[in-house]
Protein backbone atom coordinates (compact mmCIF):
# COMPACT_ATOMS: atom_id res chain seq x y z
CA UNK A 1 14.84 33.11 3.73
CA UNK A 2 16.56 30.11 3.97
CA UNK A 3 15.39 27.30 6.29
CA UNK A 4 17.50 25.47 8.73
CA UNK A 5 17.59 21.50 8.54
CA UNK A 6 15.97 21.34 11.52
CA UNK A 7 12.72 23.81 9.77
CA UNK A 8 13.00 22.04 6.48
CA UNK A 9 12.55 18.38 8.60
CA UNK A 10 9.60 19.30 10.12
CA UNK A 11 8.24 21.64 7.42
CA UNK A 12 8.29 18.51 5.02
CA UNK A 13 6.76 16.52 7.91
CA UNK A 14 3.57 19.14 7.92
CA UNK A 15 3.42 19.56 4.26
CA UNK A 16 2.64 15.58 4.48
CA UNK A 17 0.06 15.91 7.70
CA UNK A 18 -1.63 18.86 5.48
CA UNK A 19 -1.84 16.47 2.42
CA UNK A 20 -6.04 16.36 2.16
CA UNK A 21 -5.55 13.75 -0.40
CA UNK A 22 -3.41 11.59 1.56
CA UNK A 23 -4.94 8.69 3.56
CA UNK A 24 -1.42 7.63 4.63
CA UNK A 25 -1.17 10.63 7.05
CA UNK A 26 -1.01 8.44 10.15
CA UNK A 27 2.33 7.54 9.41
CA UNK A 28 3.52 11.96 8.52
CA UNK A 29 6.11 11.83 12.00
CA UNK A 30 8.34 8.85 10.37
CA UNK A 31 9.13 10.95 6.71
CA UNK A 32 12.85 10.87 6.65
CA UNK A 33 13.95 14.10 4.84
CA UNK A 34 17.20 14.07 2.92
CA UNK A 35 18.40 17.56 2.76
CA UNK A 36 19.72 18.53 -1.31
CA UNK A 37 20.17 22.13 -1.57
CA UNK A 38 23.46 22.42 -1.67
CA UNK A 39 23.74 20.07 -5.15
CA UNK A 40 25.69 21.52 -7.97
CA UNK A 41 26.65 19.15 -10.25
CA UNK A 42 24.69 16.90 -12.94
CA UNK A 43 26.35 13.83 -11.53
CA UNK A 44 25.46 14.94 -7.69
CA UNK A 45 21.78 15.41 -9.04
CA UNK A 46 21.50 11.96 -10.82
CA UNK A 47 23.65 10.10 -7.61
CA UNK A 48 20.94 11.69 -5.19
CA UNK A 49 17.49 10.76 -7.23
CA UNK A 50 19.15 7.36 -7.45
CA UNK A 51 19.83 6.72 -4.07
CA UNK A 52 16.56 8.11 -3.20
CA UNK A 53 15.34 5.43 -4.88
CA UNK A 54 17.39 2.87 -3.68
CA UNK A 55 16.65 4.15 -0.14
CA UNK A 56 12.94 4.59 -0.16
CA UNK A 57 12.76 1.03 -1.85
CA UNK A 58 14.90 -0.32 1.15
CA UNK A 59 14.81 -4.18 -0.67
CA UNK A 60 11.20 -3.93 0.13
CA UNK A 61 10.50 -2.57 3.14
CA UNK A 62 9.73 0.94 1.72
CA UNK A 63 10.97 3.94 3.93
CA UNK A 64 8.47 7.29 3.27
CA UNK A 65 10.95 9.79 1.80
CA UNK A 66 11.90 12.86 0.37
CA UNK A 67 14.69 14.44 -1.33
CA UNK A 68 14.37 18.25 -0.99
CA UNK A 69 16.53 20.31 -3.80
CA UNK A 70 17.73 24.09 -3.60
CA UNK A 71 14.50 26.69 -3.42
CA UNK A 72 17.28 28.89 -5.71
CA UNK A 73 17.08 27.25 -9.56
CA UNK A 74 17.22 23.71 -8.63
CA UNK A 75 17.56 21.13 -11.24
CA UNK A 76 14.12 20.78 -12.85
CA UNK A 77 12.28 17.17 -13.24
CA UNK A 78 10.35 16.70 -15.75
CA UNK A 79 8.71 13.13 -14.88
CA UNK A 80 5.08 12.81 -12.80
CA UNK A 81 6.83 10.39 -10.80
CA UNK A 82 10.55 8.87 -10.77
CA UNK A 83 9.27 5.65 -11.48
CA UNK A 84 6.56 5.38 -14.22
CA UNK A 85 5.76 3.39 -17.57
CA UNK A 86 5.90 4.64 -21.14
CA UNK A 87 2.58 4.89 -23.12
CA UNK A 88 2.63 4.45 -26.57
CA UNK A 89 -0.41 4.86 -29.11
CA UNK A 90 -0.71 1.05 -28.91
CA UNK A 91 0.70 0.09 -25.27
CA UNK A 92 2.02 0.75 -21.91
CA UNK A 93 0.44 3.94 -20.00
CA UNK A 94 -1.98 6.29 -21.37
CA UNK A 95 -1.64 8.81 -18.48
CA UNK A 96 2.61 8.86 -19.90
CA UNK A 97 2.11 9.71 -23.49
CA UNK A 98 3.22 13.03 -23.25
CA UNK A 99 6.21 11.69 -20.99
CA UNK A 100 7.06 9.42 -23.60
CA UNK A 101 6.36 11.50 -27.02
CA UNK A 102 9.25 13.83 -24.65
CA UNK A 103 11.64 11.42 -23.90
CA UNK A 104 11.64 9.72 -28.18
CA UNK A 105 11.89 13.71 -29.32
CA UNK A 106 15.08 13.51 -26.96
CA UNK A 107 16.07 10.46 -28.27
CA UNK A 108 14.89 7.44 -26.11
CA UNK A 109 14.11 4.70 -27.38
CA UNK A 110 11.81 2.10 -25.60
CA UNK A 111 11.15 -1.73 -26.10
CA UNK A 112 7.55 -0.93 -26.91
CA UNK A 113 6.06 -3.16 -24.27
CA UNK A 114 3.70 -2.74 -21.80
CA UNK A 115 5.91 -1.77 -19.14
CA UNK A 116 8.97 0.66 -20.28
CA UNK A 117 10.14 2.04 -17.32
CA UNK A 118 10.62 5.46 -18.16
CA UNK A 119 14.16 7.65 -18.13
CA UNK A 120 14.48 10.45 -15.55
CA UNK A 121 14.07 13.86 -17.29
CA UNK A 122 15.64 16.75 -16.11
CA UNK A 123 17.06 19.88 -17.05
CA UNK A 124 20.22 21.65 -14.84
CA UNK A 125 20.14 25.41 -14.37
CA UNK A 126 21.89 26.77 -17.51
CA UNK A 127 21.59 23.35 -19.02
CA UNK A 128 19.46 21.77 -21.58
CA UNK A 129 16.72 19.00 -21.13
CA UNK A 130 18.17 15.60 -21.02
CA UNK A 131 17.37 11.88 -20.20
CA UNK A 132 19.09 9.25 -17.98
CA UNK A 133 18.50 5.68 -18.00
CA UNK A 134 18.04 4.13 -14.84
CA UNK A 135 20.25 1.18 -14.15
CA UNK A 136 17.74 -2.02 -14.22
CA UNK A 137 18.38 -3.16 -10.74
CA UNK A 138 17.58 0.24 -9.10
CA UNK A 139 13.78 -0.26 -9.90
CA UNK A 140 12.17 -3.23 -7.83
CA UNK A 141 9.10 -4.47 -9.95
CA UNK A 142 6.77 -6.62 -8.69
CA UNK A 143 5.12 -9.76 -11.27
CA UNK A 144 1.05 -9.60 -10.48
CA UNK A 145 0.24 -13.26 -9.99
CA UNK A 146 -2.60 -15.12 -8.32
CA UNK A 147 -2.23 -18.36 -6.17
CA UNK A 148 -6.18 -19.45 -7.59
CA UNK A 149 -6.00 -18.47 -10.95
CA UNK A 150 -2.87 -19.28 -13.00
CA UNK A 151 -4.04 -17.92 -16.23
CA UNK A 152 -3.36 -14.05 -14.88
CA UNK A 153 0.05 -14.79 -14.98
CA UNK A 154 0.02 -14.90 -19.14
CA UNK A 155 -0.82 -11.39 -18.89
CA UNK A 156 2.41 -10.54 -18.20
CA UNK A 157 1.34 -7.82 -15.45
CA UNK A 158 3.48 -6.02 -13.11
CA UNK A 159 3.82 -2.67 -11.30
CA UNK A 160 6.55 -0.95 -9.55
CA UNK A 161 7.04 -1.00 -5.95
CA UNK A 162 7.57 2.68 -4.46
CA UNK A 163 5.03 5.91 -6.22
CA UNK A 164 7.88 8.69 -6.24
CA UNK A 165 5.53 12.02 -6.66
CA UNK A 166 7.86 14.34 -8.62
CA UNK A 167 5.02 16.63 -10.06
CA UNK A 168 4.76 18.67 -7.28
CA UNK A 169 6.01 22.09 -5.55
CA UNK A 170 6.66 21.79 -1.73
CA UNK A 171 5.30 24.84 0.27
CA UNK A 172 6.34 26.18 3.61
CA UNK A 173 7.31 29.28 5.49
CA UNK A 174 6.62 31.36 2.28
CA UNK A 175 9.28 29.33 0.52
CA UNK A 176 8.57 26.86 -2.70
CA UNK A 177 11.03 24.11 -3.27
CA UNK A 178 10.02 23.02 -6.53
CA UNK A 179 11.95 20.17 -7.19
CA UNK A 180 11.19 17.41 -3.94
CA UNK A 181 10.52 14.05 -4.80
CA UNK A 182 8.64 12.25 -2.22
CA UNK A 183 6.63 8.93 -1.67
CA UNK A 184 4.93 6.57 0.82
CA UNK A 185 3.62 3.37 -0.34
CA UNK A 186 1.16 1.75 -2.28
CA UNK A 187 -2.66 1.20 -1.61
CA UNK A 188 -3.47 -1.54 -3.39
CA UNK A 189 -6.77 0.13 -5.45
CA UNK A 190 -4.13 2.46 -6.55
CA UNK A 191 -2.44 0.28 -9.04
CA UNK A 192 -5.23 -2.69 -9.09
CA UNK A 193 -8.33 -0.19 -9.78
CA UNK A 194 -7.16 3.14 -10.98
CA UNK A 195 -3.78 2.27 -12.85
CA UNK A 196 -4.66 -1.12 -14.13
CA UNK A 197 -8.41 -0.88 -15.15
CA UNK A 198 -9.31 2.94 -15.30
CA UNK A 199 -10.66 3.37 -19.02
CA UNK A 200 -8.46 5.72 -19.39
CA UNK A 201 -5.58 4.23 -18.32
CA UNK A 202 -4.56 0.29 -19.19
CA UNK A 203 -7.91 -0.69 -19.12
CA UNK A 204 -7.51 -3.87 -18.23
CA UNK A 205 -10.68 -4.95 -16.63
CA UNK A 206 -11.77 -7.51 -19.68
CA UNK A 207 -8.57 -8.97 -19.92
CA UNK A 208 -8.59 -9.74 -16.17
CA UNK A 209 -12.13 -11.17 -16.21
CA UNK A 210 -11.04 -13.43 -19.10
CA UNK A 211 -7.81 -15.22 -16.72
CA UNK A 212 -10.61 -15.25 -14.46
CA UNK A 213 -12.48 -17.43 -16.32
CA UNK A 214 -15.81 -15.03 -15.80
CA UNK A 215 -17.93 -16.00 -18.84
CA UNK A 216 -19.68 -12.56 -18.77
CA UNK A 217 -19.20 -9.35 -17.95
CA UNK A 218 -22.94 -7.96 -17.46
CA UNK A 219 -23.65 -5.36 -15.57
CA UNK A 220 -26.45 -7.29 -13.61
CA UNK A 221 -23.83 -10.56 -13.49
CA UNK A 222 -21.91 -8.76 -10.84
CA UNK A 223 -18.69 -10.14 -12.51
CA UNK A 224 -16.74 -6.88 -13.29
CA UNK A 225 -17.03 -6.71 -9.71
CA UNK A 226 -15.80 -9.98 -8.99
CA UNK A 227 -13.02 -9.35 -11.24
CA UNK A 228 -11.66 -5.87 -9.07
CA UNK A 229 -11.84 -7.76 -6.35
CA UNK A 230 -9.98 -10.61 -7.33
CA UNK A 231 -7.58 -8.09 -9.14
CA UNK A 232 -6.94 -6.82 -5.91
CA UNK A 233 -6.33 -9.76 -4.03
CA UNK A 234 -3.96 -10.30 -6.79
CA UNK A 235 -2.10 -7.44 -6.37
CA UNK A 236 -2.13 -7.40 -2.94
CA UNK A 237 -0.53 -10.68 -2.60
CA UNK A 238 2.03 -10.66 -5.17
CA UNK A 239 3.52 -7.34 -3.18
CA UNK A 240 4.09 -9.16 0.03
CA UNK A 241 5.07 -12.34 -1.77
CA UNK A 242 8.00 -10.30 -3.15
CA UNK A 243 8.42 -8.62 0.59
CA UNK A 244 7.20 -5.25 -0.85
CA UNK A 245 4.94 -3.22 1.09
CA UNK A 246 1.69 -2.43 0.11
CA UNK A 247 -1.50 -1.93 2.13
CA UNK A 248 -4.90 -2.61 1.66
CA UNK A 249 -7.69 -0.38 1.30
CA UNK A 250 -9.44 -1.23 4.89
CA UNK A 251 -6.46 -1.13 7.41
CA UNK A 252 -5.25 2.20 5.37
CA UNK A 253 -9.07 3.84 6.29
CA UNK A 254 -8.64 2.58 9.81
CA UNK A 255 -4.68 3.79 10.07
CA UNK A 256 -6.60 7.14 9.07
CA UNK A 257 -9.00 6.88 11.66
CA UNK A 258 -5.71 6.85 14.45
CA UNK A 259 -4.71 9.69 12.61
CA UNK A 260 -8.04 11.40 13.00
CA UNK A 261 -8.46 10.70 16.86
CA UNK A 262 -4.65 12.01 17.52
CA UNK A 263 -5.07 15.30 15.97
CA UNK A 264 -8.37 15.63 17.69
CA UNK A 265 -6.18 15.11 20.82
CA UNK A 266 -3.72 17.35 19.70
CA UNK A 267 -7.11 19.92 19.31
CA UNK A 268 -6.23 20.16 15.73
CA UNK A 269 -8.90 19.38 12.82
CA UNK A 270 -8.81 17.56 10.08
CA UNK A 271 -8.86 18.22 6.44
CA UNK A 272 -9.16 15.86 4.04
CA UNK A 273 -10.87 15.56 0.13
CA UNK A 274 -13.42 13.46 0.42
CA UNK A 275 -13.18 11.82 -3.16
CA UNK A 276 -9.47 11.00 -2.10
CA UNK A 277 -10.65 9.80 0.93
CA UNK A 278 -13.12 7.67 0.26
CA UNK A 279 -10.96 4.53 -1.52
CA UNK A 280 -12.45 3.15 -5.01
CA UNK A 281 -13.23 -0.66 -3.90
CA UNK A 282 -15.89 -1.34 -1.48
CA UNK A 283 -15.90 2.63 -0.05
CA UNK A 284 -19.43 2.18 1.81
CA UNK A 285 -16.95 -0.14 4.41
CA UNK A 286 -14.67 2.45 5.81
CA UNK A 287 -15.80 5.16 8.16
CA UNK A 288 -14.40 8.13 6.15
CA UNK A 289 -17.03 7.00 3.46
CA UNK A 290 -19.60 8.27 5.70
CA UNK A 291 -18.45 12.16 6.58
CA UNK A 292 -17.66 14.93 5.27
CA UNK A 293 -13.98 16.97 5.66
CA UNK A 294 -13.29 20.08 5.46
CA UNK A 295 -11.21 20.42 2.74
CA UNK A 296 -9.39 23.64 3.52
CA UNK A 297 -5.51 23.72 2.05
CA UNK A 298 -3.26 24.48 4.65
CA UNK A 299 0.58 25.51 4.69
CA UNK A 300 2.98 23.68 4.80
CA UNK A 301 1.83 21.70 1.77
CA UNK A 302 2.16 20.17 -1.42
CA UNK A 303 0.94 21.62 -4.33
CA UNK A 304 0.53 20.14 -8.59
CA UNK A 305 2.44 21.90 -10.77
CA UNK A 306 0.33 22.06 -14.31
CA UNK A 307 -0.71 19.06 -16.35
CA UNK A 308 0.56 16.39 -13.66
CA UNK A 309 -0.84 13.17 -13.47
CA UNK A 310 -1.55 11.07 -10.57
CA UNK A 311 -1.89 7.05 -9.85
């Protein structure tokens, strides 16, 4: 079966509304959906992830998107995201080793900091897995600074602006497009609590504490929660001082709140996973803290492909 534009539009528009993960979903109605399946070429592939990028960025004022390839042997992407940093054994990304260990065995070579921005790789039907370099100026990055404590800057941090999710299969009407890069924006605990000081990620949380001039990091000192908070007022900031949108973790739980009373309107329920739900600073202050969802998977939908990573 092959969708119509008008099908795919909306069917991309549900798969978001259907995300359980998602606490974004108030916004699933403004998704703009850029229809690829009819691409061919290497150079039409790489020209439409590329202005993907350049349109969902939007010089800041990031547009949700998605770029939806052929159902029939579309090119294959290779990245969890469009947009991501190389990890090394000594620096940059954890979560992106494998990424990177692919990219070097194709012949990539990084600058071995913290924050490599990784090639796109792809592979076109009947072709063999390659790498492109992204042009510099395609990828706005945003410099982590704080107004109250200078000394952060010397850690050099910075994040990307706009999470492209490229790891995962778009369902709908019986039909899997596997290859449909898509993104909203930012939460700010995404990148200044998960990405930046998850153990298991860049672990930064000592480092931070340290431009914060904490003088301990004791459990019962309360400091490593000082620190995330400040982190995130950090983050936060530096986004809109660079006109890049971001939002924080209590207006996103109370955007999802709209979104719950409108679908209750519409009569339809809500699903949701709780442990997505429920954001990682400060959780016992938003509503969706405090109930339960159902977290039934409905179609349309997006679904991980194996060994993706998230953040």
């Amino acid at each position: 079966y092959e969708h119509t534009v008008e099908e795919l539009t909306y069917g991309a528009k549900l798969a978001w509304r259907n995300s359980n993960r998602c606490i974004g979903r108030f916004f699933w109605n403004s998704l703009t959906v850029a229809d690829a399946r009819d691409i061919q070429t290497e150079d039409e592939f790489i020209a439409t992830i590329e202005n993907h990028i350049t349109t969902a960025t939007n010089n800041g004022k990031i547009k949700p998107y998605i770029t939806i390839f052929s159902q029939h042997q579309p090119p294959q992407i290779y990245n969890n995201q469009l947009i991501r940093y190389a990890g090394y054994s000594d620096q940059g990304d954890p979560a992106e080793r494998s990424i990177t260990q692919l990219a070097e065995h194709l012949g990539w070579k990084g600058d071995h900091t913290h924050f490599d921005v990784l090639p796109l790789i792809y592979k076109m039907p009947e072709g063999n897995l390659k790498y492109h370099v992204y042009n510099p100026e395609l990828i706005k990055e945003v410099p982590i600074v704080h107004d109250r404590y200078p000394k952060l800057k010397q850690l050099g941090l910075k994040w990307y602006a706009v999470p492209i999710i490229s790891s995962m299969d778009l369902k709908m009407g019986g039909v899997t497009y596997p290859t449909a890069p898509f993104n909203g924006w930012y939460m700010v605990n995404e990148i200044a609590v998960r990405n930046f000081t998850d153990s298991y990620r860049y672990n930064l949380l000592e480092s931070v504490a340290d431009a914060f001039e904490f003088d301990t990091l004791k459990n019962n000192s309360f400091n490593k929660d000082r620190a995330l908070v400040e982190l995130n007022d950090a983050v936060y900031h530096s986004f809109k001082n660079e006109g890049v949108s971001i939002v924080d973790h209590l207006t996103a739980s109370k955007q999802f709140e709209r979104f719950e009373k409108n679908e209750t309107k519409e009569g339809r329920d809500v699903t949701g996973k709780w442990s997505w739900l429920a954001p990682s600073l400060s959780p016992t202050l938003v509503s969706n803290y405090h109930h339960g969802y159902k977290n039934e998977i409905r179609e349309p939908n997006f679904f991980y492909k194996q060994s993706a990573s998230t953040g």
